[in-house]
Protein backbone atom coordinates (compact mmCIF):
# COMPACT_ATOMS: atom_id res chain seq x y z
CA UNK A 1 14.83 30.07 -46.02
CA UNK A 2 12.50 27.22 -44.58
CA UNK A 3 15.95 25.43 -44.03
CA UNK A 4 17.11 28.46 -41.78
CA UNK A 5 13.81 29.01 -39.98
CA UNK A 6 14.19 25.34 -38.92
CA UNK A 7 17.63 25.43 -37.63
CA UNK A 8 16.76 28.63 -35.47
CA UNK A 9 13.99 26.97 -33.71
CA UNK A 10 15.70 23.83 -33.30
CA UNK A 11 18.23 26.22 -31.01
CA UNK A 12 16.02 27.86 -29.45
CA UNK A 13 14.56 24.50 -28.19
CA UNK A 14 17.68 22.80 -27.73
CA UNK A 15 18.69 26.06 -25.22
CA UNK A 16 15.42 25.81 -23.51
CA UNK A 17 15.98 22.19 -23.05
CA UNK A 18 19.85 22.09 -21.96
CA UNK A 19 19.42 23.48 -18.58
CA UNK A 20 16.57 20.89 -18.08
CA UNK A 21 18.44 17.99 -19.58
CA UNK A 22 21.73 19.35 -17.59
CA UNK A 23 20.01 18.98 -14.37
CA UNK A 24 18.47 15.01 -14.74
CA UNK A 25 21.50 14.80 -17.16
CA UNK A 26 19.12 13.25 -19.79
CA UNK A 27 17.14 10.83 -17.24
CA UNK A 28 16.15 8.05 -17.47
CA UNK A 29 19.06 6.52 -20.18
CA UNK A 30 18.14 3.23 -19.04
CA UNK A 31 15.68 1.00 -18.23
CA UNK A 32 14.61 1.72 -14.27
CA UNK A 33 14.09 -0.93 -11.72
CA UNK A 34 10.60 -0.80 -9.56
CA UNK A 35 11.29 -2.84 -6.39
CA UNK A 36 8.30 -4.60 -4.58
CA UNK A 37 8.81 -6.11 -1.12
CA UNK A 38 6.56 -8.74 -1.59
CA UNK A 39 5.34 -11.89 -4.02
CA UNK A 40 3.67 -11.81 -7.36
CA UNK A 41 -0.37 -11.69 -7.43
CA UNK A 42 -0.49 -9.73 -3.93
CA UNK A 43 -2.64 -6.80 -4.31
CA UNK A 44 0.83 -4.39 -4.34
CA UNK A 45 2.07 -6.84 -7.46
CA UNK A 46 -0.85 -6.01 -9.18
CA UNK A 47 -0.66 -2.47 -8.52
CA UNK A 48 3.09 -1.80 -9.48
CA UNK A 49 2.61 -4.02 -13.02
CA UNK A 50 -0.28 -1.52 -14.18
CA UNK A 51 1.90 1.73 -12.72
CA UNK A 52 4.70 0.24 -13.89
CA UNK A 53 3.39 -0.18 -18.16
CA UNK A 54 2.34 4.04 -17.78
CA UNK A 55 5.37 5.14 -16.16
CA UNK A 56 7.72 3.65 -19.00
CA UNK A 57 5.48 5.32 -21.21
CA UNK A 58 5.33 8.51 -19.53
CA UNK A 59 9.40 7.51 -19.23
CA UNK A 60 10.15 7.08 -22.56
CA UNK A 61 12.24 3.91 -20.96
CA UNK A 62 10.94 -0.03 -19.63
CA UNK A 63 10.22 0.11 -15.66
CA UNK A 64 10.59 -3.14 -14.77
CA UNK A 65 8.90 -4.50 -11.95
CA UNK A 66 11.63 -6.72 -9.33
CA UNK A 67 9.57 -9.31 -6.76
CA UNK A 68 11.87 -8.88 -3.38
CA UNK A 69 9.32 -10.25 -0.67
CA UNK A 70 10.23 -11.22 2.64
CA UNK A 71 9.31 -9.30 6.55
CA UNK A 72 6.90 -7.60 5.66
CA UNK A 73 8.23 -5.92 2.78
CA UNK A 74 11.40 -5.26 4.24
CA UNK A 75 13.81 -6.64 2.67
CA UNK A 76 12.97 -4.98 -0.89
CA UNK A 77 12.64 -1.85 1.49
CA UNK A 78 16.02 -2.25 2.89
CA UNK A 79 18.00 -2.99 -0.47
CA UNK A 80 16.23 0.29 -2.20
CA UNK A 81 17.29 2.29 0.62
CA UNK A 82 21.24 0.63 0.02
CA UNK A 83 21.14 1.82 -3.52
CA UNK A 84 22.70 4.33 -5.83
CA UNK A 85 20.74 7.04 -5.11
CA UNK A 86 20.29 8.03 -9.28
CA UNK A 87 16.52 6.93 -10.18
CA UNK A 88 16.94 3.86 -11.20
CA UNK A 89 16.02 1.71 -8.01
CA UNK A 90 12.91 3.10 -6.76
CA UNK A 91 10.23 0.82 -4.41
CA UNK A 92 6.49 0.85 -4.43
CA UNK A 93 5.88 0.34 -0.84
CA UNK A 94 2.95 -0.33 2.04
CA UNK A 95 2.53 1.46 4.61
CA UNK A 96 2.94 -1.95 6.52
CA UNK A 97 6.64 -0.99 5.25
CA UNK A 98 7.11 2.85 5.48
CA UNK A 99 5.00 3.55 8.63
CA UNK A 100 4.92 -0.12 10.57
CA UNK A 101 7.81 -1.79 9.89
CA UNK A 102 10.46 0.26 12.05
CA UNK A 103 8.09 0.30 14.99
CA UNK A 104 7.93 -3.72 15.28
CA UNK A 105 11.84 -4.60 13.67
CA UNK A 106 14.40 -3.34 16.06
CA UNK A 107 17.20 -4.35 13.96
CA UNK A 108 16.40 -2.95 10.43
CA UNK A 109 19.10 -1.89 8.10
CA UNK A 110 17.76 1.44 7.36
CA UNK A 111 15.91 4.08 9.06
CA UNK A 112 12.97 4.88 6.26
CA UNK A 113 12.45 8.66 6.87
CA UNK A 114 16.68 9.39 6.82
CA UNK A 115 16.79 6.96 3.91
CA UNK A 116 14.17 6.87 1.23
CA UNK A 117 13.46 10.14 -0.42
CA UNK A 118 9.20 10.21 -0.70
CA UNK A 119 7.98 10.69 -4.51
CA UNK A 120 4.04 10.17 -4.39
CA UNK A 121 1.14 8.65 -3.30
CA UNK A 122 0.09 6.38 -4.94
CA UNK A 123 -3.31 4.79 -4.29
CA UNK A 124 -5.35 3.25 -0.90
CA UNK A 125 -7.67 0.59 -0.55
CA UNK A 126 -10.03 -0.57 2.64
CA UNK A 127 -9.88 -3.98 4.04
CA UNK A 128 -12.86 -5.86 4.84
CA UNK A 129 -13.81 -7.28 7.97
CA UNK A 130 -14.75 -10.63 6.94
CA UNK A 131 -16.19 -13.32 9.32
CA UNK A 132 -16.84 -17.61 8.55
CA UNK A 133 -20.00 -18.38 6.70
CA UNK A 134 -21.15 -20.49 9.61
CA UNK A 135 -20.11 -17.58 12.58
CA UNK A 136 -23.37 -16.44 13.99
CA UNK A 137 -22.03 -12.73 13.15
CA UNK A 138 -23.65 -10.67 10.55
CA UNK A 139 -22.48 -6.83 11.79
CA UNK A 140 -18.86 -5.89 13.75
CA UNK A 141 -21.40 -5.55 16.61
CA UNK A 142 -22.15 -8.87 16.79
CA UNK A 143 -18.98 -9.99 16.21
CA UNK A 144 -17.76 -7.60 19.10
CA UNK A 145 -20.75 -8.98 21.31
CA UNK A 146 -19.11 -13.28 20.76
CA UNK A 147 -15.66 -11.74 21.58
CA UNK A 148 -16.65 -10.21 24.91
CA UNK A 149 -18.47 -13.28 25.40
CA UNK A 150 -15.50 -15.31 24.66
CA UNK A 151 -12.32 -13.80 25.34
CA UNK A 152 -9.64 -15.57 23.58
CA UNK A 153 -11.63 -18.48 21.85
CA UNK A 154 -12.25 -16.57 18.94
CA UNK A 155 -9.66 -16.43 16.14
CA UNK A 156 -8.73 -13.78 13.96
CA UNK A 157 -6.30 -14.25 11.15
CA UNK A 158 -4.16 -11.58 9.23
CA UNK A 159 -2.00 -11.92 5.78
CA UNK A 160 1.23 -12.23 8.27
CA UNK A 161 3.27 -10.95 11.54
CA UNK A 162 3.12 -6.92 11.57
CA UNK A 163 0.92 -6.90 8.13
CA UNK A 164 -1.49 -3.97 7.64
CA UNK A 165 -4.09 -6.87 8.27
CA UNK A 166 -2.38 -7.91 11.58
CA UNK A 167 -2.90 -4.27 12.46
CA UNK A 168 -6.13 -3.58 11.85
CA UNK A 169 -6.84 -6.58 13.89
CA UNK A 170 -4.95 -5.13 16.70
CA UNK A 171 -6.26 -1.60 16.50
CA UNK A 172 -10.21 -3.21 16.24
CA UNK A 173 -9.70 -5.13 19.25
CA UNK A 174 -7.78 -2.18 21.23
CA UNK A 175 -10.60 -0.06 20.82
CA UNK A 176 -13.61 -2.52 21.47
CA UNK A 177 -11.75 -3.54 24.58
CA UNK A 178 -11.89 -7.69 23.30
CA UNK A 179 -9.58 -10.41 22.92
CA UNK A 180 -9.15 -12.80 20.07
CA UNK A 181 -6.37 -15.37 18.91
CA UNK A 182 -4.07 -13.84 16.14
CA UNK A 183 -3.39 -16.35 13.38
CA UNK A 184 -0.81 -15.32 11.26
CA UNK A 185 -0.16 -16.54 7.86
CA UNK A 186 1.88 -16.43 4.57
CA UNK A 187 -0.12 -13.72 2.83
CA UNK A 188 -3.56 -11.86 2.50
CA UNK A 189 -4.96 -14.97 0.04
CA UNK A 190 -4.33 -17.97 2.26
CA UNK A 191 -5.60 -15.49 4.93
CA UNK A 192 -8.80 -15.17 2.63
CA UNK A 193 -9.25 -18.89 1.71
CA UNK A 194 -8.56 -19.58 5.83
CA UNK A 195 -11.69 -17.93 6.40
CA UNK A 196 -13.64 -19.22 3.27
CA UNK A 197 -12.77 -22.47 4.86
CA UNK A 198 -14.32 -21.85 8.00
CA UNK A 199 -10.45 -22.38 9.79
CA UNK A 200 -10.69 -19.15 11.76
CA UNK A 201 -13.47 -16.92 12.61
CA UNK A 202 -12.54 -13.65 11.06
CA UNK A 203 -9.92 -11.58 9.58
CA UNK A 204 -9.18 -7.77 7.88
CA UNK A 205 -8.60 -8.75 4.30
CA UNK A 206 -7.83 -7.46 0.99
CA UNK A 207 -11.00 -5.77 -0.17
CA UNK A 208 -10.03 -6.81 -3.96
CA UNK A 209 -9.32 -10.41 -2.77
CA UNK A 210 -11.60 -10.98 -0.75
CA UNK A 211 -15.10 -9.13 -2.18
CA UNK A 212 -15.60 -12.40 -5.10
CA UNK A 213 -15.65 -14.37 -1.87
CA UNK A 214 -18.36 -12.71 -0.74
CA UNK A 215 -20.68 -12.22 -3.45
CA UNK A 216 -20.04 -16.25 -4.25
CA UNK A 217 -21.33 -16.68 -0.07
CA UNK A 218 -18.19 -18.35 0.75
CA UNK A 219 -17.18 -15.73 3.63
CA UNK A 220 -19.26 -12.82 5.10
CA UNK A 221 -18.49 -9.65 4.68
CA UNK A 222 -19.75 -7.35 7.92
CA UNK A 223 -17.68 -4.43 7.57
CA UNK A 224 -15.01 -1.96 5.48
CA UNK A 225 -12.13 -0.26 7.18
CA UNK A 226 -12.59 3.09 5.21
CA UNK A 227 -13.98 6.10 6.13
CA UNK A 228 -16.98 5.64 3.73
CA UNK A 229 -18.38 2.69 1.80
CA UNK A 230 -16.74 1.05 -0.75
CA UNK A 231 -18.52 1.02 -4.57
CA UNK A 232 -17.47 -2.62 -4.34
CA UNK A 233 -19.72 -3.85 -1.97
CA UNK A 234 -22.01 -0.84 -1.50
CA UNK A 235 -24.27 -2.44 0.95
CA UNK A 236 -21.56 -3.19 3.70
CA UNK A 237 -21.20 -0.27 6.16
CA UNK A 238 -18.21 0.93 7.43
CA UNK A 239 -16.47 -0.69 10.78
CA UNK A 240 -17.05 2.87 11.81
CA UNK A 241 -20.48 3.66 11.69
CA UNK A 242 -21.01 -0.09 13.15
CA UNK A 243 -20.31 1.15 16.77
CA UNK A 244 -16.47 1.77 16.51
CA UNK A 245 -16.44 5.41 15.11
CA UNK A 246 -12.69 6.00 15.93
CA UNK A 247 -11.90 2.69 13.76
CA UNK A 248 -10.18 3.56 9.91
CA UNK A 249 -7.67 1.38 8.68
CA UNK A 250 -6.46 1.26 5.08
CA UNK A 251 -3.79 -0.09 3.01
CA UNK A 252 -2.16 2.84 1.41
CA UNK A 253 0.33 2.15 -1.59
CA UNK A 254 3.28 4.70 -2.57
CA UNK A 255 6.37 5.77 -4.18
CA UNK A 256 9.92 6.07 -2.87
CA UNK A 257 13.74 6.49 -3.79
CA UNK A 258 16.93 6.20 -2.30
CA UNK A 259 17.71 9.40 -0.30
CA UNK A 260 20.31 11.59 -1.85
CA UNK A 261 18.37 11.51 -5.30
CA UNK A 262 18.69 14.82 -7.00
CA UNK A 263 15.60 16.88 -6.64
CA UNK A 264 14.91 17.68 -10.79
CA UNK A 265 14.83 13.82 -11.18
CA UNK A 266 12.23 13.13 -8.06
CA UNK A 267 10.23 16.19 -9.76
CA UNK A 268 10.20 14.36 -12.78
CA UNK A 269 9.68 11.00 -11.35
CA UNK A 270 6.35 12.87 -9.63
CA UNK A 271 4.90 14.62 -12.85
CA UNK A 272 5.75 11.01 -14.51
CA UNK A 273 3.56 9.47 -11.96
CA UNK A 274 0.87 11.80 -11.73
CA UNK A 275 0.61 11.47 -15.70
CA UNK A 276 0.62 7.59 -15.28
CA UNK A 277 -2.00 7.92 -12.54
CA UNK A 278 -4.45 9.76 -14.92
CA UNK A 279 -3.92 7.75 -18.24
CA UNK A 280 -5.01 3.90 -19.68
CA UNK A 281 -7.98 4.03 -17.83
CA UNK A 282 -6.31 3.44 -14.64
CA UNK A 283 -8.61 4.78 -12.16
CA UNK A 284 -11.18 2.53 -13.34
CA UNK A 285 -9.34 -0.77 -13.67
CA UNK A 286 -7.71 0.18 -9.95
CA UNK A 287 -11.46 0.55 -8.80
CA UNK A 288 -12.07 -2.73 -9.75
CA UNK A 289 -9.82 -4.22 -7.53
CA UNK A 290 -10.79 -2.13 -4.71
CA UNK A 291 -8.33 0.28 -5.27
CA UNK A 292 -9.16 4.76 -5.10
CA UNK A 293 -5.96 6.58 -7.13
CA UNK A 294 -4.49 8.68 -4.84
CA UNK A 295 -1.71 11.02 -5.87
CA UNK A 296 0.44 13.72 -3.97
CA UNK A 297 3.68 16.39 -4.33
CA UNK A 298 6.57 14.81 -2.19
CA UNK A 299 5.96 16.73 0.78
CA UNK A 300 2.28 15.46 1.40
CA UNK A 301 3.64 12.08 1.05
CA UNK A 302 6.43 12.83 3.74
CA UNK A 303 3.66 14.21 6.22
CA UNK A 304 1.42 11.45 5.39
CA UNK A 305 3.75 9.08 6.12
CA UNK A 306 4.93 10.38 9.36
CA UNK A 307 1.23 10.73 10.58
CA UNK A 308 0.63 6.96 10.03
CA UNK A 309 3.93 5.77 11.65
CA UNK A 310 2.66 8.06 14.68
CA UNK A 311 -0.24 6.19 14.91
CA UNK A 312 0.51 2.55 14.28
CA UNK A 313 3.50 3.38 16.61
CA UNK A 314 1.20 4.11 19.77
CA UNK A 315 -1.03 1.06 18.67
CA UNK A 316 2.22 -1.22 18.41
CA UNK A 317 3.43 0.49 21.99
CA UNK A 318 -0.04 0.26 23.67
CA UNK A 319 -0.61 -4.10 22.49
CA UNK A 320 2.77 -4.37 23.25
CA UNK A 321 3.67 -6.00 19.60
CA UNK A 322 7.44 -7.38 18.59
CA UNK A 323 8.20 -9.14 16.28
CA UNK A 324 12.59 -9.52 16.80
């Protein structure tokens, strides 16, 4: 009798499962591949390895974290967007990628909005406004006050051409009405050790990176690009309430697939992350790098996205900033 009981509710699972199964047809089989446009030990590297451990496990398969870097993340971007559009090539991207990138590339393989399908936020984190130990600067007032003083002799580097760095820098001195001397270079860390170094003056940099520098004295932090201070260095103000109020910049992290991918496997793609945001203590190890969880259903991702191209679009147009 026991016998019989089991085999009825093992149908009556199995039929509220088929139509479920029937629609994903039984995703993920395989392993799935989690594209980042950029090197290993950036700030998005370390992000996608600790999403990428919860996912598999909310998964039930290995996500498997692929290096692509190059343009800005555009490369990785452009090869997600060129691939089978099944859930198994997805791309933890910038918005440096999904909302800067097309304004400042003319020629780019892909358009992102017609060609990667948005699955979730992911997370944010402010940059800091970081000045040389030896720069007689110790608020973005005073560092606004040397630039007017010296238009042009001032130099401000940024993690590379186009970088969420580079465009902080540009928005900063757009609305402060001053001109520094962009220095570009091969990531957010030589960017960092560039200003530890006393090489340039000041930069926007990786609040994660950066912050040990600080509380060691070898660069000055004046400023975070938030909208509120960050628990990292809770005695820096925002750039903000330091006499730019219309100033907020911050790297924001999410979650895309090709376009075309079936809409029961982007739903469970979405619940998977959601779950993987929430578990293994991941809010608090992200926090310690600087890093706030934020999640989101598809659609606030797609608006979100579109709001920040709008507005690093009319930055890029109004600095007059190409890069091909």
């Amino acid at each position: 009798m026991k016998t019989l009981q089991a085999i009825c509710l093992w149908i009556a699972l199995a039929a509220v499962a088929a139509p479920a199964q029937a629609q994903t047809g039984g995703y993920p089989a395989r392993p799935v591949r989690l594209v980042v446009g950029w090197s290993p030990g950036g700030a998005t590297d370390i992000l996608a390895r600790m999403v990428s451990a919860e996912l598999g496990n909310q998964l039930g398969q290995q996500v498997v974290v692929d290096n692509r870097p190059g343009a800005n993340g555009t490369i990785g971007h452009a090869q997600v967007a060129a691939a089978p559009a099944d859930g198994y090539t997805l791309i933890l991207a910038t918005n440096s990628t999904y909302a800067i990138a097309e304004h400042l590339y003319k020629s780019l393989p892909y358009r992102h909005e017609r060609d990667l399908a948005p699955i979730s936020l992911l997370a944010s984190s402010p940059l800091i406004l970081a000045v040389r130990p030896t720069l007689e600067a110790r608020s973005a007032n005073d560092l606004v006050d040397l630039a007017r003083k010296q238009p042009g002799r001032l130099n401000i580097a940024s993690g590379g051409n186009g970088s969420t760095s580079h465009l902080a820098a540009e928005l900063f001195m757009s609305l402060t009405g001053t001109a520094m001397t962009h220095v570009p270079y091969k990531g957010g860390g030589p960017a960092n050790n560039a200003v530890a170094a006393g090489e340039v003056d000041a930069a926007f940099l990786d609040l994660g990176v950066a912050a040990p520098f600080a509380a060691a004295g070898r660069l000055k932090a004046i400023a975070v690009t938030g909208a509120a201070r960050s628990p990292l260095l809770p005695d820096v103000p925002t750039v903000g309430a330091s006499g730019v109020p219309s100033f907020e910049s911050t790297t924001t992290f999410a979650l895309f697939a090709p376009a075309g991918t079936p809409r029961p496997i982007v739903d469970r793609l979405h619940e998977a992350v959601l779950a993987a945001l929430s578990g293994g203590g991941m809010r608090e190890k992200l926090r310690k790098q600087g890093v706030e969880i934020v999640g989101s259903t598809p659609d606030e991702l797609r608006r979100a996205a579109a709001a920040e191209s709008a507005k690093w679009a009319r930055i890029i147009r109004e600095r007059r900033i190409a890069l091909d």
